[in-house]
C-alpha atoms as a PDB file:
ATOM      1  CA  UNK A   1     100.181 155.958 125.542  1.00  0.00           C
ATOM      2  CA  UNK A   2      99.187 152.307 125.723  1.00  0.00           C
ATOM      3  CA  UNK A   3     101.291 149.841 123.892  1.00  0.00           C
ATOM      4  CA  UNK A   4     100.172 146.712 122.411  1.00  0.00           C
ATOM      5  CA  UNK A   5     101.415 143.118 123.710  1.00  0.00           C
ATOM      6  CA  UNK A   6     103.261 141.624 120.664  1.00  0.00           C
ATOM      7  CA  UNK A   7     103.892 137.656 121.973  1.00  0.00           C
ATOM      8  CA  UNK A   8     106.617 136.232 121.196  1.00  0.00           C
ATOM      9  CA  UNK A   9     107.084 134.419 117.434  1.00  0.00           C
ATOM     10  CA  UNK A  10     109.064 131.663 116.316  1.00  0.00           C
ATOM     11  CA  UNK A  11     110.062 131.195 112.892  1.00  0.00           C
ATOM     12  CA  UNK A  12     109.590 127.756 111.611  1.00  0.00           C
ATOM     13  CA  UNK A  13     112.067 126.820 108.716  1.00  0.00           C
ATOM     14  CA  UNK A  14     112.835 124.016 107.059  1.00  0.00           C
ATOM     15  CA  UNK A  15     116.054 121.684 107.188  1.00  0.00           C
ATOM     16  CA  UNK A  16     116.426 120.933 104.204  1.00  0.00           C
ATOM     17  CA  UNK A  17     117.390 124.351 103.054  1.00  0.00           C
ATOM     18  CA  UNK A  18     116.716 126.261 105.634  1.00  0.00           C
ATOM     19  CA  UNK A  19     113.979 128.151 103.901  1.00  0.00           C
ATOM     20  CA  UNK A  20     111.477 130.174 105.605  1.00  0.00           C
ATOM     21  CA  UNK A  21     108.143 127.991 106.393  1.00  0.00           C
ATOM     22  CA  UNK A  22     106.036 130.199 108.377  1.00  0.00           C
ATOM     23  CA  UNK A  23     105.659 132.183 111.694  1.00  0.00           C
ATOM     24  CA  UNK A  24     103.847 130.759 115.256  1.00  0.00           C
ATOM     25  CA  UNK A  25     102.985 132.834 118.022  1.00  0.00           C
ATOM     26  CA  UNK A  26     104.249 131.511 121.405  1.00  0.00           C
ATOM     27  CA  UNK A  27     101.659 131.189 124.075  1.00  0.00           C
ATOM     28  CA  UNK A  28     102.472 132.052 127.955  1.00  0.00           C
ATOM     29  CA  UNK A  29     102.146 129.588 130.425  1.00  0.00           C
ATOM     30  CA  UNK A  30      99.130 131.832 131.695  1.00  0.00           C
ATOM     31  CA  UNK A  31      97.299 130.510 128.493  1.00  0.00           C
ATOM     32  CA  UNK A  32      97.596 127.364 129.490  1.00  0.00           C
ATOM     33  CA  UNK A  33      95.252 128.207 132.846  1.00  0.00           C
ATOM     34  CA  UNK A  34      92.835 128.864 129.788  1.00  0.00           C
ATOM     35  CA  UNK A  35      93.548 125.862 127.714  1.00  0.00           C
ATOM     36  CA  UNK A  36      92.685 123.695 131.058  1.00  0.00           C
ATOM     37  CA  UNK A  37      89.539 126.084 131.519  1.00  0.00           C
ATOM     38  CA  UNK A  38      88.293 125.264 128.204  1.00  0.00           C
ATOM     39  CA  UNK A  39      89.015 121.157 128.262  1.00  0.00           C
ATOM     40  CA  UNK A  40      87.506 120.863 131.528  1.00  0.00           C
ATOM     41  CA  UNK A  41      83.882 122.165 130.139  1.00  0.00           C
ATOM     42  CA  UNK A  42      84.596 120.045 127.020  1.00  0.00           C
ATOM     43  CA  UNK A  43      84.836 117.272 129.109  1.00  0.00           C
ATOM     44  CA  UNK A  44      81.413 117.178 130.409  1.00  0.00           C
ATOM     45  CA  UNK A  45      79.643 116.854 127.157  1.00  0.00           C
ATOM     46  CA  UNK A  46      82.386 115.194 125.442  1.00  0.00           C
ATOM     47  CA  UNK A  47      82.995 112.519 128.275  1.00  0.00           C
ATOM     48  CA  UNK A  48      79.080 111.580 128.472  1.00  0.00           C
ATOM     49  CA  UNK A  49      78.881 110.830 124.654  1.00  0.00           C
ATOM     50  CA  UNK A  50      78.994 106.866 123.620  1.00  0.00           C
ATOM     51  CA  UNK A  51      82.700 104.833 123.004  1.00  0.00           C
ATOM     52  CA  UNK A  52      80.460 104.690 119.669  1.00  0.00           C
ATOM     53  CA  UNK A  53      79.998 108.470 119.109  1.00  0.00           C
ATOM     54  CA  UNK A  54      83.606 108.764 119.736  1.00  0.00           C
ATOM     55  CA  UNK A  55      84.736 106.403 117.785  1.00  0.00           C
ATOM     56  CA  UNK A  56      82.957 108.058 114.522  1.00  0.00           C
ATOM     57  CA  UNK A  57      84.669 111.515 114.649  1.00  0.00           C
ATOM     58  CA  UNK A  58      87.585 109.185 115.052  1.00  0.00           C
ATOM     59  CA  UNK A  59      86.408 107.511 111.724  1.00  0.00           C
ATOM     60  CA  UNK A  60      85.895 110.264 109.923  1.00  0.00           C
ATOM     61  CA  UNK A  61      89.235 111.638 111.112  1.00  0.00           C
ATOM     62  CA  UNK A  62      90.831 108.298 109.439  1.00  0.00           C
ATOM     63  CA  UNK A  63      89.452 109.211 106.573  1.00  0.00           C
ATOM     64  CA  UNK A  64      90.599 112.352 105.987  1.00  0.00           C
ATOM     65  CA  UNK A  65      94.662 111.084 106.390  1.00  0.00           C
ATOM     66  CA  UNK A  66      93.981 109.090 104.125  1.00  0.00           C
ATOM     67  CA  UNK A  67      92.384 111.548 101.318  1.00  0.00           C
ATOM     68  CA  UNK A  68      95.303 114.099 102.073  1.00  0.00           C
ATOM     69  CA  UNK A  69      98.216 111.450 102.773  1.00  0.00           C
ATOM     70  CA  UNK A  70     100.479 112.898 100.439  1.00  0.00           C
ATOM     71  CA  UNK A  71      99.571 116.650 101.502  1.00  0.00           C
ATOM     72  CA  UNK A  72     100.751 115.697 105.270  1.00  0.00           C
ATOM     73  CA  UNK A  73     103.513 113.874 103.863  1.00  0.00           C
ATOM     74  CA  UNK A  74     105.090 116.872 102.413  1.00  0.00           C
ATOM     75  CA  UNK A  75     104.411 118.986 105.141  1.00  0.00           C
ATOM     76  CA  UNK A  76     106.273 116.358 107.601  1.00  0.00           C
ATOM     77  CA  UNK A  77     108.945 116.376 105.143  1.00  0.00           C
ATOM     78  CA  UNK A  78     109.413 120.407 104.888  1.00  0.00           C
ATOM     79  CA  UNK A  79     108.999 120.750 108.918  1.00  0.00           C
ATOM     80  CA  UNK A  80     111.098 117.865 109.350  1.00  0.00           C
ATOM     81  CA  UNK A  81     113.456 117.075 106.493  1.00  0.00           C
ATOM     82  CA  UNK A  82     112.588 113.926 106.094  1.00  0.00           C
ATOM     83  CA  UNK A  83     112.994 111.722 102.884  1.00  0.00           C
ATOM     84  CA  UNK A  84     108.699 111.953 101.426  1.00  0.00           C
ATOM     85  CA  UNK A  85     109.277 107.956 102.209  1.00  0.00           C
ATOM     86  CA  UNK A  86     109.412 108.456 105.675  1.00  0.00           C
ATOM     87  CA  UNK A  87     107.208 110.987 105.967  1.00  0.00           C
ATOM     88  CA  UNK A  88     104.357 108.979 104.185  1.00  0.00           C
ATOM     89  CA  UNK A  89     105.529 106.311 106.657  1.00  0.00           C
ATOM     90  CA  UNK A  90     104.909 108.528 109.586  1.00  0.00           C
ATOM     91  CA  UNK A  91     101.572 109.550 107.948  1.00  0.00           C
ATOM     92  CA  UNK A  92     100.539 105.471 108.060  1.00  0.00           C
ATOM     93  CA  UNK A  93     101.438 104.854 111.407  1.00  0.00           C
ATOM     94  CA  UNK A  94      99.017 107.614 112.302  1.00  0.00           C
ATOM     95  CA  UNK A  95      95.910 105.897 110.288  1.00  0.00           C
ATOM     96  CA  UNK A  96      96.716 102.676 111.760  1.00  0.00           C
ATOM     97  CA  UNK A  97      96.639 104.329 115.498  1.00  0.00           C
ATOM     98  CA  UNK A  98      93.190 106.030 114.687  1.00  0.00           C
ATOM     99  CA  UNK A  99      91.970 102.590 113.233  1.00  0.00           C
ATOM    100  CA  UNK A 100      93.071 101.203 116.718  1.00  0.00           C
ATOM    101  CA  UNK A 101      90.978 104.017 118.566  1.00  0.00           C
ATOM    102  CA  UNK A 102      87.954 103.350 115.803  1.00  0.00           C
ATOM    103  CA  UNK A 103      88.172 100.221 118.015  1.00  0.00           C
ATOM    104  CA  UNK A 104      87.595 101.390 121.527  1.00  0.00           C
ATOM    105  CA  UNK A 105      83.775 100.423 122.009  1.00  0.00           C
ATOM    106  CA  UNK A 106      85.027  96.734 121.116  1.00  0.00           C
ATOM    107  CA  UNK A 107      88.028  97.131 124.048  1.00  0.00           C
ATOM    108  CA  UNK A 108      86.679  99.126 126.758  1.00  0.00           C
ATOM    109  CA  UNK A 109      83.482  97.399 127.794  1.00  0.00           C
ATOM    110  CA  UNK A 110      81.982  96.727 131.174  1.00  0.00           C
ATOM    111  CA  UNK A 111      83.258  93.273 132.580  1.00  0.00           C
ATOM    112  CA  UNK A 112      81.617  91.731 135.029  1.00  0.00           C
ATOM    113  CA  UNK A 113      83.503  89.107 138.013  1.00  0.00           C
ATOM    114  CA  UNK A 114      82.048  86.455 140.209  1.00  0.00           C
ATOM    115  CA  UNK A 115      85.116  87.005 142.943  1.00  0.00           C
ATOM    116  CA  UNK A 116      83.006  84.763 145.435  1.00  0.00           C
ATOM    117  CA  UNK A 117      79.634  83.076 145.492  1.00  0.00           C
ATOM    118  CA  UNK A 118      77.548  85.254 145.004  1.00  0.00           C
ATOM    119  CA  UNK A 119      79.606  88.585 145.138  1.00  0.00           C
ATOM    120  CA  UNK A 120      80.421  90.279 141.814  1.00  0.00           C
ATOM    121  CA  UNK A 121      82.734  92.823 140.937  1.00  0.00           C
ATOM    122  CA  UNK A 122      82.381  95.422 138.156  1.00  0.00           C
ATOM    123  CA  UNK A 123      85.103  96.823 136.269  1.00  0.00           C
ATOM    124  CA  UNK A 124      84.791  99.590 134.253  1.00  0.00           C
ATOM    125  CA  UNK A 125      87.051 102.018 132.825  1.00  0.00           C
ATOM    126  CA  UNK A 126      86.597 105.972 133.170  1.00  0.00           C
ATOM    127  CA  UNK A 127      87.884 108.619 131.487  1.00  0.00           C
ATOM    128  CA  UNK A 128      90.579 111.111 133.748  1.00  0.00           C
ATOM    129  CA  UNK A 129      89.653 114.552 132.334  1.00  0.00           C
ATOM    130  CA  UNK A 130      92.061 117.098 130.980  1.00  0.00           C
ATOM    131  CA  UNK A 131      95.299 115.218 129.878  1.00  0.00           C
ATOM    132  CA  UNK A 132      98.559 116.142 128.397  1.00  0.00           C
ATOM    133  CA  UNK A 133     101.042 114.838 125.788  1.00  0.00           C
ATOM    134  CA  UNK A 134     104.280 116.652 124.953  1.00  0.00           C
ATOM    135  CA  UNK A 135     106.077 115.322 122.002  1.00  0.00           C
ATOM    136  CA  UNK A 136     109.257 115.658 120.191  1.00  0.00           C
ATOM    137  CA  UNK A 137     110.603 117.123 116.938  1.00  0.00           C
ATOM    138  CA  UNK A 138     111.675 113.747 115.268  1.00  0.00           C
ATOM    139  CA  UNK A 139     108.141 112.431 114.661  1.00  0.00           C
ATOM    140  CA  UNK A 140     106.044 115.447 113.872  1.00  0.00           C
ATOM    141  CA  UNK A 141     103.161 113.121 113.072  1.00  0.00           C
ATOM    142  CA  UNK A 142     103.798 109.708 114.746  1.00  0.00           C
ATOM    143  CA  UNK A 143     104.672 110.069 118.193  1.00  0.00           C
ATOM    144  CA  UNK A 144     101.863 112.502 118.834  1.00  0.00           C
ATOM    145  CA  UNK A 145      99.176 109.764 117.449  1.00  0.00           C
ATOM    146  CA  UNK A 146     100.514 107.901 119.850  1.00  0.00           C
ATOM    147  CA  UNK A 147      97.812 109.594 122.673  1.00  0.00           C
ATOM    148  CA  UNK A 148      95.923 112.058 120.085  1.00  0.00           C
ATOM    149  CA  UNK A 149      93.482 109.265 118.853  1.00  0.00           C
ATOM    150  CA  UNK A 150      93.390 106.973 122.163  1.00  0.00           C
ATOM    151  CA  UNK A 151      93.298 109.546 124.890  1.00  0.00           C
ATOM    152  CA  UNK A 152      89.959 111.450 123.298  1.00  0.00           C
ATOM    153  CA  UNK A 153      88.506 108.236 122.425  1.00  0.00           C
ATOM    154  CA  UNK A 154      88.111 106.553 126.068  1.00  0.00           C
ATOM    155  CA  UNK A 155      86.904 110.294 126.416  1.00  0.00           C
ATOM    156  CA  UNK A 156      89.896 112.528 127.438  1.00  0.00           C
ATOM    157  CA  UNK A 157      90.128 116.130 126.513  1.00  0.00           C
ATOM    158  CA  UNK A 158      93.787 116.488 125.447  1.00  0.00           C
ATOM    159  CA  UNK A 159      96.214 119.116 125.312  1.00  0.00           C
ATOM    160  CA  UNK A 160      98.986 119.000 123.057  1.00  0.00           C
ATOM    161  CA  UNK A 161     102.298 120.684 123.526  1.00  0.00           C
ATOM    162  CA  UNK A 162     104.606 119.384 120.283  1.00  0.00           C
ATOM    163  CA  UNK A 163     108.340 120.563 119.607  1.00  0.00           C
ATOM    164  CA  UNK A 164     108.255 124.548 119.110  1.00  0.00           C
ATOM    165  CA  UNK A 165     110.508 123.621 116.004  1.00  0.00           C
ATOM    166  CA  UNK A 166     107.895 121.374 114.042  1.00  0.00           C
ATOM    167  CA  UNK A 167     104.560 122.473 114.984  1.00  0.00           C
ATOM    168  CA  UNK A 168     103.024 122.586 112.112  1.00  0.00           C
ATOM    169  CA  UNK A 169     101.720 118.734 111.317  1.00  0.00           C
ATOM    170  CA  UNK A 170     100.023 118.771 114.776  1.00  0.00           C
ATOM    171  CA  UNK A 171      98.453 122.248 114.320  1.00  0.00           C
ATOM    172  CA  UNK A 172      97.420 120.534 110.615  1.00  0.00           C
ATOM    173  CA  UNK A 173      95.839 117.498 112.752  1.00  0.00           C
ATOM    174  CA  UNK A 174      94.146 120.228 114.827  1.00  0.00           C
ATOM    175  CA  UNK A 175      91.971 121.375 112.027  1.00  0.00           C
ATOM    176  CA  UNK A 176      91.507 118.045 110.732  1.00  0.00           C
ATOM    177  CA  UNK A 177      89.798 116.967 113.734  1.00  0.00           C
ATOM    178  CA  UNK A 178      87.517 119.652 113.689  1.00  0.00           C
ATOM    179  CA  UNK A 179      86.808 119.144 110.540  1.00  0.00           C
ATOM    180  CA  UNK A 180      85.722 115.381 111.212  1.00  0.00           C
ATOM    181  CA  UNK A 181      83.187 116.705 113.650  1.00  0.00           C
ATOM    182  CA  UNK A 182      85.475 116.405 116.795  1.00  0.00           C
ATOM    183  CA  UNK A 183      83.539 119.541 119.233  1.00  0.00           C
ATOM    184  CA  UNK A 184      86.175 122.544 120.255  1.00  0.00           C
ATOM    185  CA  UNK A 185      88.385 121.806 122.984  1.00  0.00           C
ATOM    186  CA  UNK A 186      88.599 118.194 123.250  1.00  0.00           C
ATOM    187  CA  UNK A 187      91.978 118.693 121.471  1.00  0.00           C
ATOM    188  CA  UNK A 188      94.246 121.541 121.492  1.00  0.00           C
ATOM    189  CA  UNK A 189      97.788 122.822 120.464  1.00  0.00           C
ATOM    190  CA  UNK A 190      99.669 124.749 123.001  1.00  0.00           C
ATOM    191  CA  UNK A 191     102.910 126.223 121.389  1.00  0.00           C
ATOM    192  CA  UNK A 192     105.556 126.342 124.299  1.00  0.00           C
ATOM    193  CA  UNK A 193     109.591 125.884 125.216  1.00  0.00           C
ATOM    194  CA  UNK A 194     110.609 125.023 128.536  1.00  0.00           C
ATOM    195  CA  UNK A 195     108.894 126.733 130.650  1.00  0.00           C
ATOM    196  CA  UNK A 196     105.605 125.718 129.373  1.00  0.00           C
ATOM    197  CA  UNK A 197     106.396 121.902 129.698  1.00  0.00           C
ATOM    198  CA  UNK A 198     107.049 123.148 133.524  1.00  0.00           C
ATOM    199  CA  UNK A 199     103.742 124.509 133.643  1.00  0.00           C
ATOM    200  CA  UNK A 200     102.406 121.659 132.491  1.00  0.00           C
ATOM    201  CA  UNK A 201     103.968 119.256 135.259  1.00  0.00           C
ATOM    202  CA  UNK A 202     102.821 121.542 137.767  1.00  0.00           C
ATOM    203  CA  UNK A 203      99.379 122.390 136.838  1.00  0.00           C
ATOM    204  CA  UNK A 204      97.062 120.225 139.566  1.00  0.00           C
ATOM    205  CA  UNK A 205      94.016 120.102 136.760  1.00  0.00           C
ATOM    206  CA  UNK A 206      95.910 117.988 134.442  1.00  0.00           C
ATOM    207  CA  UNK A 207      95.361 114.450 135.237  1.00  0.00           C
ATOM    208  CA  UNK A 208      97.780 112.587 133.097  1.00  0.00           C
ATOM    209  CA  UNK A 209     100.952 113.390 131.405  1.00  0.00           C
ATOM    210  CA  UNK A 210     102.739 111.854 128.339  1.00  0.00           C
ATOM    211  CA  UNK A 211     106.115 112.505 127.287  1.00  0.00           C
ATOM    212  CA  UNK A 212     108.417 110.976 124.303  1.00  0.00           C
ATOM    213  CA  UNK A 213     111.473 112.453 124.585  1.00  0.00           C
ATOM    214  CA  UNK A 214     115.609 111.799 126.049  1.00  0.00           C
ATOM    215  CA  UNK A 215     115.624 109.423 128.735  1.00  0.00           C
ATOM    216  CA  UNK A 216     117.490 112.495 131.042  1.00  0.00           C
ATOM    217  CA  UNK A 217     114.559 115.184 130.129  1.00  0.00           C
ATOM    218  CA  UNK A 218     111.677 112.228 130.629  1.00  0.00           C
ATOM    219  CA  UNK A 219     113.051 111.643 134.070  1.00  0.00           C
ATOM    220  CA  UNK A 220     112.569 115.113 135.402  1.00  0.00           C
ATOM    221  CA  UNK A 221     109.150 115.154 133.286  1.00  0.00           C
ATOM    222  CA  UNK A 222     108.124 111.973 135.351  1.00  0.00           C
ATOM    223  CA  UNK A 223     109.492 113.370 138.832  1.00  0.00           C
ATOM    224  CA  UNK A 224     108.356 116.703 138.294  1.00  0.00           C
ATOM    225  CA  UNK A 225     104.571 115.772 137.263  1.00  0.00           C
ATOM    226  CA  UNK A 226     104.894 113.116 140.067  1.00  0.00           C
ATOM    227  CA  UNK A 227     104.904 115.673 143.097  1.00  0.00           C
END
């Protein structure tokens, strides 16, 4: 008799009270071979658009925190436990991030160099290709705007790996991306502990790694991703 693969659940509750918020499977660090699988053919269509084509899912993401401000708010503030001030707070620093990234075509331009007469050197910036940020549970919302709107802007695909114990706000900004028009796998949410920020480190198709975090835990993030 076959049995069927139940993975793993967390329970998400919230501080405040400690009331029951919702239920999020756990994904294995083998789904992470597929989350990589899936950026990296993102990539090719998503790296060839325009700074400018970019930029307007990007604007039309803005747009939506803004409409549903107080929504997110209160969800940062039941994950969380936040006071709804901070949590609004948290909710602006996003926009303003995104309004950066709204600004990329302005900042990453071509530049040309006369280094001698006659010889000119071009600069021009690239995107890497499948990136990672792994964020923690004191700024559901903040800290992972911090690379969200940037890294897909210059034309990153990114995967996401927030605090197992406040997923919720980035799973929210998930959907909201989509819903701006940003195409699948450019960003996704991979719900992990430990081992899964190992996996991470280790995995030789993710170009980049960002971490907020302790100073003791960023150290072996930084070493570890290093080799």
């Amino acid at each position: 008799m076959n049995k069927t693969f139940t993975p793993e659940r967390i329970k998400v509750t919230s501080p405040i009270d400690n009331t029951y918020i919702e239920s999020i499977s756990i994904n294995s660090t083998k789904d992470l071979n597929t989350y990589v699988e899936i950026a990296e053919n993102a990539f090719i269509s998503w790296s060839a658009k325009t700074h400018r084509e970019r930029a307007q899912v990007l604007y039309n993401y803005r747009q939506l925190l803004i409409d549903k401000i107080e929504e997110l708010s209160e969800l940062v503030q039941r994950e969380n436990g936040k006071t709804i001030g901070e949590a609004k707070a948290e909710i602006e620093k996003a926009i303003e991030v995104t309004e950066f990234a709204c600004s990329i075509p302005q900042i990453c331009t071509d530049k040309s160099l006369e280094v001698s007469s006659g010889i000119h050197c071009r600069v021009s910036k690239k995107p890497l290709g499948v990136v990672a940020s792994i964020t923690p549970f004191n700024f559901p919302s903040m800290v992972p705007h911090w690379t969200i709107p940037i890294s897909i802007a210059v034309g990153n695909c990114l995967i996401l790996k927030p605090s197992e114990i406040v997923p919720l706000s980035v799973l929210k900004t998930a959907d909201l991306l989509k819903e701006a028009g940003l195409p699948e796998g450019v960003f996704q949410v991979i719900i992990g502990k430990k081992e899964m920020v190992e996996a991470i480190c280790d995995h030789p198709k993710i170009k980049a790694v960002s971490f907020v975090g302790s100073t003791k835990v960023a150290k072996i993030v930084y070493e570890r991703a290093s080799k």
